[in-house]
Protein backbone atom coordinates (compact mmCIF):
# COMPACT_ATOMS: atom_id res chain seq x y z
CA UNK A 1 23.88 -85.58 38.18
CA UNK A 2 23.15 -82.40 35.93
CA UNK A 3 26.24 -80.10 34.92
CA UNK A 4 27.63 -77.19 37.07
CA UNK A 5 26.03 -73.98 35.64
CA UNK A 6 28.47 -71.76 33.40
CA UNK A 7 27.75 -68.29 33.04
CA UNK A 8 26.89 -67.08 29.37
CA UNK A 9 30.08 -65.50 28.68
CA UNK A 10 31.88 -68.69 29.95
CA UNK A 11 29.84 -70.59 27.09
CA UNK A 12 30.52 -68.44 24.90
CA UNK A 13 34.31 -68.75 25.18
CA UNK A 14 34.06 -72.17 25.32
CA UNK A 15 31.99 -72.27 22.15
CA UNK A 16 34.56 -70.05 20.73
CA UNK A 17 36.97 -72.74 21.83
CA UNK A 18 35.84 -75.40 20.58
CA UNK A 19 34.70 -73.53 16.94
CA UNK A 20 38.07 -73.39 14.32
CA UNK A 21 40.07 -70.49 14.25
CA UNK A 22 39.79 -70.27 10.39
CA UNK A 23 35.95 -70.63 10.62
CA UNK A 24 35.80 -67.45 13.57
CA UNK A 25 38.45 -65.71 11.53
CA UNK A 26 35.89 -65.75 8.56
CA UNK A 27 33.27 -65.20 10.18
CA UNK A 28 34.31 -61.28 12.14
CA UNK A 29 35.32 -59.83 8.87
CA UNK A 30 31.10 -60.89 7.46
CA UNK A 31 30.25 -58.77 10.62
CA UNK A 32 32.35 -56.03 10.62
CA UNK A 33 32.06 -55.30 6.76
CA UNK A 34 28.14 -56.15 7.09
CA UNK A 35 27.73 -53.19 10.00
CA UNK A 36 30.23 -51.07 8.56
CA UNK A 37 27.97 -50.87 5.17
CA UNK A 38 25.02 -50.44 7.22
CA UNK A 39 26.44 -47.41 9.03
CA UNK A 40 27.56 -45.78 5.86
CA UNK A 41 24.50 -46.39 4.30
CA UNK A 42 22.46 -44.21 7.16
CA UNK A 43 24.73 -41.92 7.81
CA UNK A 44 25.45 -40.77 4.22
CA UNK A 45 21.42 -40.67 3.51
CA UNK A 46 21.26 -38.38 6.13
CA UNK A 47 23.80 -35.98 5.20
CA UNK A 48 22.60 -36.13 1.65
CA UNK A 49 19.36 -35.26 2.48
CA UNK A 50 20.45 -32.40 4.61
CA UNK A 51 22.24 -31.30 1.99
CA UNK A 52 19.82 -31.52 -0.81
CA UNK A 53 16.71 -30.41 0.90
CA UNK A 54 18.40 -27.73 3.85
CA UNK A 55 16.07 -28.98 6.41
CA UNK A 56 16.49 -29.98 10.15
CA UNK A 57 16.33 -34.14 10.13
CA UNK A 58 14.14 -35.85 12.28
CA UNK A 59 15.05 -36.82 15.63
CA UNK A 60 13.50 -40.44 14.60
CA UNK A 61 16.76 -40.53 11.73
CA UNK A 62 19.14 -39.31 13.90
CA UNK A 63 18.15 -41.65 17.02
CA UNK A 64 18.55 -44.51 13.53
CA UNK A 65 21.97 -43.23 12.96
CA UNK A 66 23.36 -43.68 16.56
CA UNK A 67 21.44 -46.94 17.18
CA UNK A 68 23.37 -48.57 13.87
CA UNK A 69 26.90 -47.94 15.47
CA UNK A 70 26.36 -50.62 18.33
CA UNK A 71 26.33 -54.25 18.11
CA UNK A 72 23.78 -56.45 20.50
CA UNK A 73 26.25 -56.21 23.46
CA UNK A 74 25.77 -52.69 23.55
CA UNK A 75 29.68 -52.29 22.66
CA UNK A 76 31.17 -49.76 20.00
CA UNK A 77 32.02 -51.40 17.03
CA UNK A 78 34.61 -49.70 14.13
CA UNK A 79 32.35 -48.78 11.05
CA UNK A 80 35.64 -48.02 8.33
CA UNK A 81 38.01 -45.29 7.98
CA UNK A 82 35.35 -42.84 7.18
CA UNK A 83 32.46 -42.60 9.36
CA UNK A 84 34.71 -43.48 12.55
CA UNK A 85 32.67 -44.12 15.87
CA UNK A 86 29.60 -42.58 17.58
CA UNK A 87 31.97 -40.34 19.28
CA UNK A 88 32.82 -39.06 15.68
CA UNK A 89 29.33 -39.08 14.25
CA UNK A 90 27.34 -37.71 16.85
CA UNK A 91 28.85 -34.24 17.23
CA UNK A 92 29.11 -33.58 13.65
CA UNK A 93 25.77 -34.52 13.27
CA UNK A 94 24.52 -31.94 16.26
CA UNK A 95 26.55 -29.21 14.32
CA UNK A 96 24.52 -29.84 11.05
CA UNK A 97 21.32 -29.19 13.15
CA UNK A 98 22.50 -26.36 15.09
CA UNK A 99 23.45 -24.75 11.48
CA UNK A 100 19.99 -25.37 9.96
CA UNK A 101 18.49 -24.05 13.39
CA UNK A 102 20.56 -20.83 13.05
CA UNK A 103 19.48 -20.26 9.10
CA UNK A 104 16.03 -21.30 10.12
CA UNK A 105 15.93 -18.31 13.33
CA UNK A 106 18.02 -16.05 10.51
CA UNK A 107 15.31 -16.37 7.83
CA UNK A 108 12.59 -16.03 10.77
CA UNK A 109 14.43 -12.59 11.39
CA UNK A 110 14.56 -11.33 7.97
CA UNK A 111 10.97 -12.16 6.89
CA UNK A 112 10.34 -10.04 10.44
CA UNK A 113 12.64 -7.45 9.51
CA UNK A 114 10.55 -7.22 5.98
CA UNK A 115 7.13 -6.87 7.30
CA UNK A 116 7.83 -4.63 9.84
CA UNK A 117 9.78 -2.20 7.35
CA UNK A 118 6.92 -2.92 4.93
CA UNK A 119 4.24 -1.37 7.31
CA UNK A 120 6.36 1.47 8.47
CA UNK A 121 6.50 2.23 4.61
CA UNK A 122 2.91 2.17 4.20
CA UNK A 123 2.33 4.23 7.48
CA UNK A 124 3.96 6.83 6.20
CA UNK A 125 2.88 6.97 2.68
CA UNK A 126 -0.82 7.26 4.76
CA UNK A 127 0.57 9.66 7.14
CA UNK A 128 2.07 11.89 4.11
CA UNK A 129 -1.84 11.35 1.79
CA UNK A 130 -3.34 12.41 4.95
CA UNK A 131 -0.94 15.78 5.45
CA UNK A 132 -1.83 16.45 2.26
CA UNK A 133 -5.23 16.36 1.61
CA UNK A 134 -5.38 18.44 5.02
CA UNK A 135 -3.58 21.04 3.10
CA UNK A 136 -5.88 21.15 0.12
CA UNK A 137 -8.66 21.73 2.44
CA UNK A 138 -6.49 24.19 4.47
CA UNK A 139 -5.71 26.45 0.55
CA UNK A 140 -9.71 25.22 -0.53
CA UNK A 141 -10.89 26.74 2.70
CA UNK A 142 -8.50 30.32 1.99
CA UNK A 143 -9.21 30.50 -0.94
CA UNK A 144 -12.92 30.69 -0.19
CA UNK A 145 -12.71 33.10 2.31
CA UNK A 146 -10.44 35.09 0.11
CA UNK A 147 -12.94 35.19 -2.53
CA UNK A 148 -16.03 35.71 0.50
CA UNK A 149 -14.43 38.85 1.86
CA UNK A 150 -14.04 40.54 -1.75
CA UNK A 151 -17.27 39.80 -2.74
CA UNK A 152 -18.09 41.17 0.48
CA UNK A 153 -16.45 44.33 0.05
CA UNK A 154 -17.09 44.69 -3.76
CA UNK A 155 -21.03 44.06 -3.33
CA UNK A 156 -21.23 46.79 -0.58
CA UNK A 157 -19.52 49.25 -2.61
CA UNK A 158 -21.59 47.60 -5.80
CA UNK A 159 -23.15 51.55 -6.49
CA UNK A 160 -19.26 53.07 -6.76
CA UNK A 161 -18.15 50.54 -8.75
CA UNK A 162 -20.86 47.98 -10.49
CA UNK A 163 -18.36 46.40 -13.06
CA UNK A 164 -15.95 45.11 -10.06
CA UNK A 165 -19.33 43.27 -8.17
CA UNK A 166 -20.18 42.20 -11.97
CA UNK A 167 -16.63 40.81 -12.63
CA UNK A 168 -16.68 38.60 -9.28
CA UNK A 169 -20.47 36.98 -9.80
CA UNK A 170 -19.05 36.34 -13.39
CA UNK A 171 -16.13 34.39 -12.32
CA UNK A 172 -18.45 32.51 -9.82
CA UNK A 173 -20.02 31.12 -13.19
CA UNK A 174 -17.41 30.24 -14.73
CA UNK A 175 -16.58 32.98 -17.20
CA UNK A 176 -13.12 34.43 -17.78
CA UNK A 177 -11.90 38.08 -18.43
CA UNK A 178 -12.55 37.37 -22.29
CA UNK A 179 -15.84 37.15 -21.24
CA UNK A 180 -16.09 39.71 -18.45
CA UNK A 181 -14.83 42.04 -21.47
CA UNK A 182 -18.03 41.22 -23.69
CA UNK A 183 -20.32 42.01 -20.84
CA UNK A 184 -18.84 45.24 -20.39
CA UNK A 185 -19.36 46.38 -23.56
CA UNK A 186 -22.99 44.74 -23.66
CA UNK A 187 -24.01 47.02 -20.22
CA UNK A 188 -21.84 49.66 -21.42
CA UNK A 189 -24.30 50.28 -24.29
CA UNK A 190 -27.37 48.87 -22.70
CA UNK A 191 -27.23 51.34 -19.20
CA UNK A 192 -23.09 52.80 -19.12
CA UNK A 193 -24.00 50.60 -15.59
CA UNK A 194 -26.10 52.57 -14.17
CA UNK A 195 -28.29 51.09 -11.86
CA UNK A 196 -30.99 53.28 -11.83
CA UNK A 197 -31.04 53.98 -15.52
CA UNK A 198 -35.04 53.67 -16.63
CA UNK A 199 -35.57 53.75 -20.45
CA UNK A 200 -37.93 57.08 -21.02
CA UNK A 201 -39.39 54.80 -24.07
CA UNK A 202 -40.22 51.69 -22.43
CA UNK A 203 -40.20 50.01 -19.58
CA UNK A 204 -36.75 48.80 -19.56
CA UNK A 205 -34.70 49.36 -16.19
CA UNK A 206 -31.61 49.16 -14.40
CA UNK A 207 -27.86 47.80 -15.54
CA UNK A 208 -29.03 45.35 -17.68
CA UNK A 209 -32.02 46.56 -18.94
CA UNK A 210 -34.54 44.27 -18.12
CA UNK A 211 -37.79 44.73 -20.02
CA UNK A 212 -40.11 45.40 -18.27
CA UNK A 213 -37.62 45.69 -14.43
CA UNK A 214 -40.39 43.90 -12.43
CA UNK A 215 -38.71 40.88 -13.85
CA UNK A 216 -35.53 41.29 -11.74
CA UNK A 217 -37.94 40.74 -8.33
CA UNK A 218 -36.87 37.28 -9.33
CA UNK A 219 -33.17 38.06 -8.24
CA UNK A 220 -34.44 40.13 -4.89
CA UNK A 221 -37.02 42.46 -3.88
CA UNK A 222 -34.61 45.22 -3.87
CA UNK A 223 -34.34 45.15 -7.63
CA UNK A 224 -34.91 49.22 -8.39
CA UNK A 225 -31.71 50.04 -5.87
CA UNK A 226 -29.40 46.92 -5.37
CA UNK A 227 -26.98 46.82 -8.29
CA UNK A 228 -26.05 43.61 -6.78
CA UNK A 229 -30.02 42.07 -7.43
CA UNK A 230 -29.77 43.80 -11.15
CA UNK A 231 -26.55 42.20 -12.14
CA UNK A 232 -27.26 38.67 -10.28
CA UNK A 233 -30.95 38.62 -12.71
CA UNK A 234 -28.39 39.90 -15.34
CA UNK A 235 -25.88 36.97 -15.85
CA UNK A 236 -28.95 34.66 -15.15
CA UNK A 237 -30.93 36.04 -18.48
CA UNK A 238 -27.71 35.65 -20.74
CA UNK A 239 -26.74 32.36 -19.14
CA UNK A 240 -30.55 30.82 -19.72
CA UNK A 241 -30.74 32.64 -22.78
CA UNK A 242 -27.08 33.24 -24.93
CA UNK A 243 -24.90 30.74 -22.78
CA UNK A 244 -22.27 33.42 -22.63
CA UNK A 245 -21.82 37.19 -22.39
CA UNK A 246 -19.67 36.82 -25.60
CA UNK A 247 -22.74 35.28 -27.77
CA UNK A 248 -25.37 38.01 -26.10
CA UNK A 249 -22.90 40.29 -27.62
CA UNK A 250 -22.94 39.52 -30.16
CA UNK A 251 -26.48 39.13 -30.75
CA UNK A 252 -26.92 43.40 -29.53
CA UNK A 253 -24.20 43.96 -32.13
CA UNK A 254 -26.49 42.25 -35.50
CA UNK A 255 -29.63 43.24 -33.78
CA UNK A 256 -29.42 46.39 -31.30
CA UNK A 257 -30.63 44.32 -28.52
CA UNK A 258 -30.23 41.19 -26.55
């Protein structure tokens, strides 16, 4: 006749029983001590690691952490003075990630912050390059009009006053007042700037006393009565010629002509 069945917890106490106190005795403390190292052990690795390295642990380590506090039976054990139970652990452990979650979304924020005040930087240094070469165009553009309407007005009255048309196409080359002042005294003594002025002894005509005047139909076919045409062939000749009003000068004053 077999035995009447007995439940596993019913062996077990009857094992237990029948097993010497001093033997069971000796035997908890091997347990306790043995999970109690094992807890510390993965729990302190973790923490060190989050403290060393700042970063959010795995959920792999932290599922390793809770799974060492339990015993086979699925009962809470005591793991020493220091670590305390799962009920300890576990919410400590979800304030370290929330922390590194917060300084993770506050660096996210910053290095936003950075890039957005970065471009709005650069936006307006491009706005401000732009406003300003606008305005250099705006002054180039005056200033060119400025100079078109006296040349305007100092070409049509070019017969009253030949040295004012001669000073503007001179600047439009380049040349200074020091210069200006050297042709004027060069067409002071070649014509006194008289357009029509025509050499009795040669062929020589007009302000600057081209030789023979035909030659100035290379400026404009109104060479014998546009002062303009005379002086524009003029500062051509001394340009190709002398390089400056100063050196044709210069030249009339050793040799009595240029």
């Amino acid at each position: 006749m077999s035995d009447p069945y007995v439940g596993r917890h019913r062996r077990a106490a009857a094992a237990a029983a029948r097993t010497p106190a001093r033997a069971g005795a000796a035997f908890r403390p091997i347990v306790s001590t043995a999970a109690s190292i094992a807890l510390a052990s993965v729990g302190l690795g973790a923490f060190v690691a989050l403290d060393a390295g700042r970063a959010a642990p795995s959920q792999s380590a932290r599922l390793a952490l809770l799974d060492a506090t339990f015993d086979p039976d699925g009962q809470t054990m005591a793991v020493g003075r220091h670590l305390g139970t799962v009920a300890d652990v576990a919410p400590a452990f979800d304030a370290v990630l929330a922390d590194q979650e917060i300084g993770a979304a506050n660096r996210a924020l910053t290095q936003r912050v950075t890039a957005v005040s970065v471009a709005n930087a650069q936006a307006a240094a491009a706005v401000a390059a732009e406003a300003a070469r606008l305005e250099q165009e705006r002054q180039a553009a005056a200033d060119r009009a400025a100079r078109d309407a006296q040349r305007a007005s100092v070409t049509a009255n070019a017969r009253q006053d030949p040295k004012a048309a001669a000073r503007v196409m001179a600047a439009d080359r380049g040349w200074g007042e020091s210069q200006f002042q050297c042709l004027v005294k060069l067409w002071t003594k070649e014509s006194n700037w008289r357009w029509n002025a025509d050499n009795p002894t040669s062929s020589a005509y007009g302000i600057p006393q081209a030789l023979p005047g035909s030659k100035m139909a290379s400026a404009g076919a109104d060479w014998r009565t546009n002062p303009v045409t005379q002086i524009s062939w003029g500062l051509g000749y001394i340009a190709a010629r002398y390089g400056t009003p100063c050196a044709a000068w210069n030249h009339s004053v050793q040799r009595n002509w240029y």
